[in-house]
N, C-alpha and C. Protein backbone atom coordinates (compact mmCIF):
# COMPACT_ATOMS: atom_id res chain seq x y z
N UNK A 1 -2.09 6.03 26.58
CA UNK A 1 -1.90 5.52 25.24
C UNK A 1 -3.15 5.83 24.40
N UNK A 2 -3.01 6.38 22.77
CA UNK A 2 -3.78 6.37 22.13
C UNK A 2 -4.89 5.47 21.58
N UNK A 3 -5.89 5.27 21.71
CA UNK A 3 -6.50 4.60 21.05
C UNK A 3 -6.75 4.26 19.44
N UNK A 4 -6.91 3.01 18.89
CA UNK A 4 -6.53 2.66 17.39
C UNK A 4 -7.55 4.29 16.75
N UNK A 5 -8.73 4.44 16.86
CA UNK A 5 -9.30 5.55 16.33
C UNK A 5 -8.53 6.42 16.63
N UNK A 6 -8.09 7.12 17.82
CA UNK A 6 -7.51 8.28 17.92
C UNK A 6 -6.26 8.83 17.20
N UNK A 7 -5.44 7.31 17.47
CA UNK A 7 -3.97 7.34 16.42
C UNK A 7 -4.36 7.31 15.19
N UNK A 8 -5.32 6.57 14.82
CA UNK A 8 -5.89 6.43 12.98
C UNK A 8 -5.97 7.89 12.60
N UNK A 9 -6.95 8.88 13.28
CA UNK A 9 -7.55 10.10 13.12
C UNK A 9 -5.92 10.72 13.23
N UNK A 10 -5.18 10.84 14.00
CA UNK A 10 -3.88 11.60 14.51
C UNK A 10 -3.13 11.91 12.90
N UNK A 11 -2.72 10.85 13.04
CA UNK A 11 -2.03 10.39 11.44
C UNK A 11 -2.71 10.56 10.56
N UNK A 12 -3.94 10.35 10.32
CA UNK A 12 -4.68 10.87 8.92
C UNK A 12 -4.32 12.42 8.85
N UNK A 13 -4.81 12.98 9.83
CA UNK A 13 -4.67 14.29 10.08
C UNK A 13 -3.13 14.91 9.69
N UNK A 14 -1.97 14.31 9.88
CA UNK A 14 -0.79 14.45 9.41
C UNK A 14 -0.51 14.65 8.19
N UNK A 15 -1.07 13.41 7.56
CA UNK A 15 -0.99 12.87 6.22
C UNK A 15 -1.41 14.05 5.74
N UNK A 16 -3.03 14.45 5.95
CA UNK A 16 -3.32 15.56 4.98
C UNK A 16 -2.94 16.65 5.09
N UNK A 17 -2.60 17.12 6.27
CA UNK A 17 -1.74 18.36 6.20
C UNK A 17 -0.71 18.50 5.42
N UNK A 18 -0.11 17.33 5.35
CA UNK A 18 1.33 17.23 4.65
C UNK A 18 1.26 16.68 3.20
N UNK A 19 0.36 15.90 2.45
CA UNK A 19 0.37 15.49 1.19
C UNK A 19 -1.60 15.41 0.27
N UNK A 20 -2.28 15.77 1.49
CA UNK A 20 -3.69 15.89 0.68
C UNK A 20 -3.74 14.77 0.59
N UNK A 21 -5.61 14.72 -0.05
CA UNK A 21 -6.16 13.26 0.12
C UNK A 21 -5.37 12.13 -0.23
N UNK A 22 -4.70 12.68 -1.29
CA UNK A 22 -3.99 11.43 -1.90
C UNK A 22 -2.13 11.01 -2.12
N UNK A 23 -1.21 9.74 -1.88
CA UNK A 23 -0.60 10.07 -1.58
C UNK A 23 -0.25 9.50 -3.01
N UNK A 24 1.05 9.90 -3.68
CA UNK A 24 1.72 9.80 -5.06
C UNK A 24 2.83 8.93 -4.42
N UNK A 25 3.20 7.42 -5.04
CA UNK A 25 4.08 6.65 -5.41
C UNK A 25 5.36 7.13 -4.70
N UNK A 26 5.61 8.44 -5.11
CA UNK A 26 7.15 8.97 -4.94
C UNK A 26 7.00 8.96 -3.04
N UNK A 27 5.83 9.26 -2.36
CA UNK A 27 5.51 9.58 -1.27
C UNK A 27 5.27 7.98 -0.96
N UNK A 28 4.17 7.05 -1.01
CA UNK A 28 3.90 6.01 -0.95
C UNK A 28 5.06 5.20 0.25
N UNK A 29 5.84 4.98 -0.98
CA UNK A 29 7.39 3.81 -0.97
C UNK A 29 7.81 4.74 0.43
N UNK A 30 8.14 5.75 0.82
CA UNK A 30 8.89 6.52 1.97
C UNK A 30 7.69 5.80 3.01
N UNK A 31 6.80 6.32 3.22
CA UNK A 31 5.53 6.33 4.23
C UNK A 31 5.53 5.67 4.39
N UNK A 32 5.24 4.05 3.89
CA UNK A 32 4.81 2.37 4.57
C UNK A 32 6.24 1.79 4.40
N UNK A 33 7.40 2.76 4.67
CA UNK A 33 8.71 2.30 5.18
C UNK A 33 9.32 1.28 3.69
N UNK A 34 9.44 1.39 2.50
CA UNK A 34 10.09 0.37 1.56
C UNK A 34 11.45 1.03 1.92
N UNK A 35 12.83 0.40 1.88
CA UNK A 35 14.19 0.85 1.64
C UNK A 35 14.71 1.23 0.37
N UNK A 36 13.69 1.35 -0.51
CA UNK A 36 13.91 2.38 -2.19
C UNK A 36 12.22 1.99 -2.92
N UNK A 37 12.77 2.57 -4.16
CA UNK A 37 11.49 2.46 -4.84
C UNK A 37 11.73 1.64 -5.46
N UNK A 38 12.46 0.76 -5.94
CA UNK A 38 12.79 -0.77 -6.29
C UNK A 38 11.96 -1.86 -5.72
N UNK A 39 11.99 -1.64 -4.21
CA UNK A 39 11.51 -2.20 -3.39
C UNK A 39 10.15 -2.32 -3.41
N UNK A 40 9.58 -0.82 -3.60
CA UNK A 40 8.21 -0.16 -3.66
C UNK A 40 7.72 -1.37 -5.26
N UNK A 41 8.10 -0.93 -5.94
CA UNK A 41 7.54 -1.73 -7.56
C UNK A 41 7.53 -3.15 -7.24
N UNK A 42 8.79 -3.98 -6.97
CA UNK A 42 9.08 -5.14 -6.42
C UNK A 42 7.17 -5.78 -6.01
N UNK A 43 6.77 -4.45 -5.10
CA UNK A 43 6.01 -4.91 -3.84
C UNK A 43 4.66 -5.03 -4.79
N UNK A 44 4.71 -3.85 -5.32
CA UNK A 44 3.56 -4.00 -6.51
C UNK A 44 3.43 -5.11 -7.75
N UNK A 45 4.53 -5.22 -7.68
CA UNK A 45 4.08 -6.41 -9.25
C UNK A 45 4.19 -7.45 -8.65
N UNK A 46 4.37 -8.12 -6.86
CA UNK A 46 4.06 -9.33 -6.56
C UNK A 46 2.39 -9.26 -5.59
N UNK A 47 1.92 -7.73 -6.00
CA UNK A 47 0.87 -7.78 -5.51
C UNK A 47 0.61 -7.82 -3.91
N UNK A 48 1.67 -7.25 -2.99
CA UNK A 48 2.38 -7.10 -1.53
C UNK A 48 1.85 -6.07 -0.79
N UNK A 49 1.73 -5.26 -1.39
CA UNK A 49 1.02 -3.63 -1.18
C UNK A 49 -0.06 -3.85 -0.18
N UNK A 50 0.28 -3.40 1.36
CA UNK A 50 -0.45 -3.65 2.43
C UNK A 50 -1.75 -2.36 2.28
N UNK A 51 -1.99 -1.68 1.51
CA UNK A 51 -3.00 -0.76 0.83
C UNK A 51 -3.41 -1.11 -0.28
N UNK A 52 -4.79 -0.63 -0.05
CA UNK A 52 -5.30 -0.38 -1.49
C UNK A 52 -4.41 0.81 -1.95
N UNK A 53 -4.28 0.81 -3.66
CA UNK A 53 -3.23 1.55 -4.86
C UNK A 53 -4.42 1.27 -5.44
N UNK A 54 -4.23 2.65 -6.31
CA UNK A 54 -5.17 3.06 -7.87
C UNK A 54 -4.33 3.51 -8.32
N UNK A 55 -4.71 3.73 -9.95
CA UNK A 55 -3.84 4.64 -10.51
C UNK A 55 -5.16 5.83 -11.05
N UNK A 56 -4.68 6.59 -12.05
CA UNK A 56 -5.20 7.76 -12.19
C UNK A 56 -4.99 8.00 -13.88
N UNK A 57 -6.50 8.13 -14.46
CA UNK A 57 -6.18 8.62 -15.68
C UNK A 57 -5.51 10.13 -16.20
N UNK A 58 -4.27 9.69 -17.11
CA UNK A 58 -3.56 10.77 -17.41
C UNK A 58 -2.63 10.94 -16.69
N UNK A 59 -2.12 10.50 -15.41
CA UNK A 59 -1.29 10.40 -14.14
C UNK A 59 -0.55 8.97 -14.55
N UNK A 60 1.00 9.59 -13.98
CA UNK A 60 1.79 8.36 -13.47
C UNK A 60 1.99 7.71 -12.32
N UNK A 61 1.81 6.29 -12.35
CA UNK A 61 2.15 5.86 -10.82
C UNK A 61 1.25 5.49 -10.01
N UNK A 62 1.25 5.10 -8.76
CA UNK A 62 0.04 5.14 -7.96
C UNK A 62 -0.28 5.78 -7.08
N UNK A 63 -1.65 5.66 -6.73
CA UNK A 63 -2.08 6.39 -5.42
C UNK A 63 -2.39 5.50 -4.55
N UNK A 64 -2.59 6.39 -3.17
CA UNK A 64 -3.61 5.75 -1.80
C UNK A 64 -4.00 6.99 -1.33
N UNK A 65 -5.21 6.75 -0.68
CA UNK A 65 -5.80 7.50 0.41
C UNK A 65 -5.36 7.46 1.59
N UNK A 66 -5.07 8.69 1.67
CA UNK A 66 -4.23 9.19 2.98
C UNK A 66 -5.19 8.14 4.07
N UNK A 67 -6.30 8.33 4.06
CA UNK A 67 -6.77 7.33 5.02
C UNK A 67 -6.83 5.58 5.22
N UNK A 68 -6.42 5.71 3.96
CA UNK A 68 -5.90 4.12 3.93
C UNK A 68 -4.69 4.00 4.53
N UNK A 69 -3.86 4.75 4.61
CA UNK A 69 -2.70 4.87 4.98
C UNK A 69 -2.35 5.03 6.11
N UNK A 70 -2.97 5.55 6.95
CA UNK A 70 -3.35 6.19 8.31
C UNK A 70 -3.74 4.74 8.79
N UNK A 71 -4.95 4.43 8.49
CA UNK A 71 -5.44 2.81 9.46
C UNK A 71 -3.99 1.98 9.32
N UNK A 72 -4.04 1.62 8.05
CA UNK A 72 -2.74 0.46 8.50
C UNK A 72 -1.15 0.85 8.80
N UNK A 73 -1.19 2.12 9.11
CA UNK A 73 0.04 2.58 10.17
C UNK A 73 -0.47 2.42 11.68
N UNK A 74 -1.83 2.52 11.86
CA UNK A 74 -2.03 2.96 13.18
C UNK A 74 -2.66 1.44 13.87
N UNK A 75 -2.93 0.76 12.71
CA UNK A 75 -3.04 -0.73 13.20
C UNK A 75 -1.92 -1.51 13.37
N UNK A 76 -0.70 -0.89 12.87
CA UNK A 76 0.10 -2.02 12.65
C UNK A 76 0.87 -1.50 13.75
N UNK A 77 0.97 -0.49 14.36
CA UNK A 77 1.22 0.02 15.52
C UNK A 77 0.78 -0.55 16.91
N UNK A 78 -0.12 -0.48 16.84
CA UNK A 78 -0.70 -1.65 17.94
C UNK A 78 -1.10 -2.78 17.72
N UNK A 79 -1.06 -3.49 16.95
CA UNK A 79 -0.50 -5.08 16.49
C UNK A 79 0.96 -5.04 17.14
N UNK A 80 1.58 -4.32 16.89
CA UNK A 80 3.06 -4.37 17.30
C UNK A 80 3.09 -4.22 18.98
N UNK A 81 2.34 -3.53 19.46
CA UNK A 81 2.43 -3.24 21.09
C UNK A 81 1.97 -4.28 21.73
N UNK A 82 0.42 -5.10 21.10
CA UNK A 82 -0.01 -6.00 21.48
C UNK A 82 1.07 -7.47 21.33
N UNK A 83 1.99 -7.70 20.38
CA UNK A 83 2.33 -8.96 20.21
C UNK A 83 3.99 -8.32 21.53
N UNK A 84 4.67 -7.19 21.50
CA UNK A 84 5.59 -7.52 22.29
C UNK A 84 4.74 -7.57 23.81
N UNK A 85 3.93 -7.01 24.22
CA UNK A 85 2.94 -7.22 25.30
C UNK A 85 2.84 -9.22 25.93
N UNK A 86 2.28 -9.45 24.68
CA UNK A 86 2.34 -10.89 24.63
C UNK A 86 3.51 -11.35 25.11
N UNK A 87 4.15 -11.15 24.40
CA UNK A 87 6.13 -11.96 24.80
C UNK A 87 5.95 -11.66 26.16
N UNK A 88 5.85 -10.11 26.59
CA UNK A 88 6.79 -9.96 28.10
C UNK A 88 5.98 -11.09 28.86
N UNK A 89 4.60 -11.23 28.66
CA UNK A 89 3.57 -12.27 29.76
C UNK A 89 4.17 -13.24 29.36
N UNK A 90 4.75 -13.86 28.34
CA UNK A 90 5.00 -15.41 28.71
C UNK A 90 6.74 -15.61 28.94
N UNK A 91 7.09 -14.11 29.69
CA UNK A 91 8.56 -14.49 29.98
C UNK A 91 8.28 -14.64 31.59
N UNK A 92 7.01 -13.75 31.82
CA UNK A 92 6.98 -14.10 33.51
C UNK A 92 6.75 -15.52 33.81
């Protein structure tokens, strides 16, 4: 199994191959999994947004850093391994 750095680095590395430092709104809402961009805005105007978002002068919409994006995929990844981990020990 990967380690949180290794998967962080893995996925960053994805990210920028595939969208550069920064990721655009339209990309955003797909990547940290929203079920539309309804959802995505929803998340923003109650201030939900598990990333830091900027926006950009002269630009629409928001951004993140691919590497912001990367940690809290690759944390929330093993947050997730660690808590079903947990369950199976307290079924023995």
């Amino acid at each position: 199994m990967l380690s949180l750095g290794d998967l962080t680095a893995e996925l960053e590395n994805e990210l920028l191959d595939r969208y550069g430092l920064m990721l655009p709104s339209r990309v955003l809402w797909k990547v940290l999994g929203y079920p539309s961009s309804a959802a995505w805005r929803q998340s923003i105007s109650r201030g939900s947004v598990p990333i830091p978002i900027f926006r950009l002068a002269g630009r629409s919409g928001y951004f993140a850093l691919s590497r912001d994006v990367a940690t809290w995929m690759a944390e929330a990844r093993v947050n997730a391994v660690e808590k079903v981990n947990t369950k199976s020990e307290l079924l023995l």
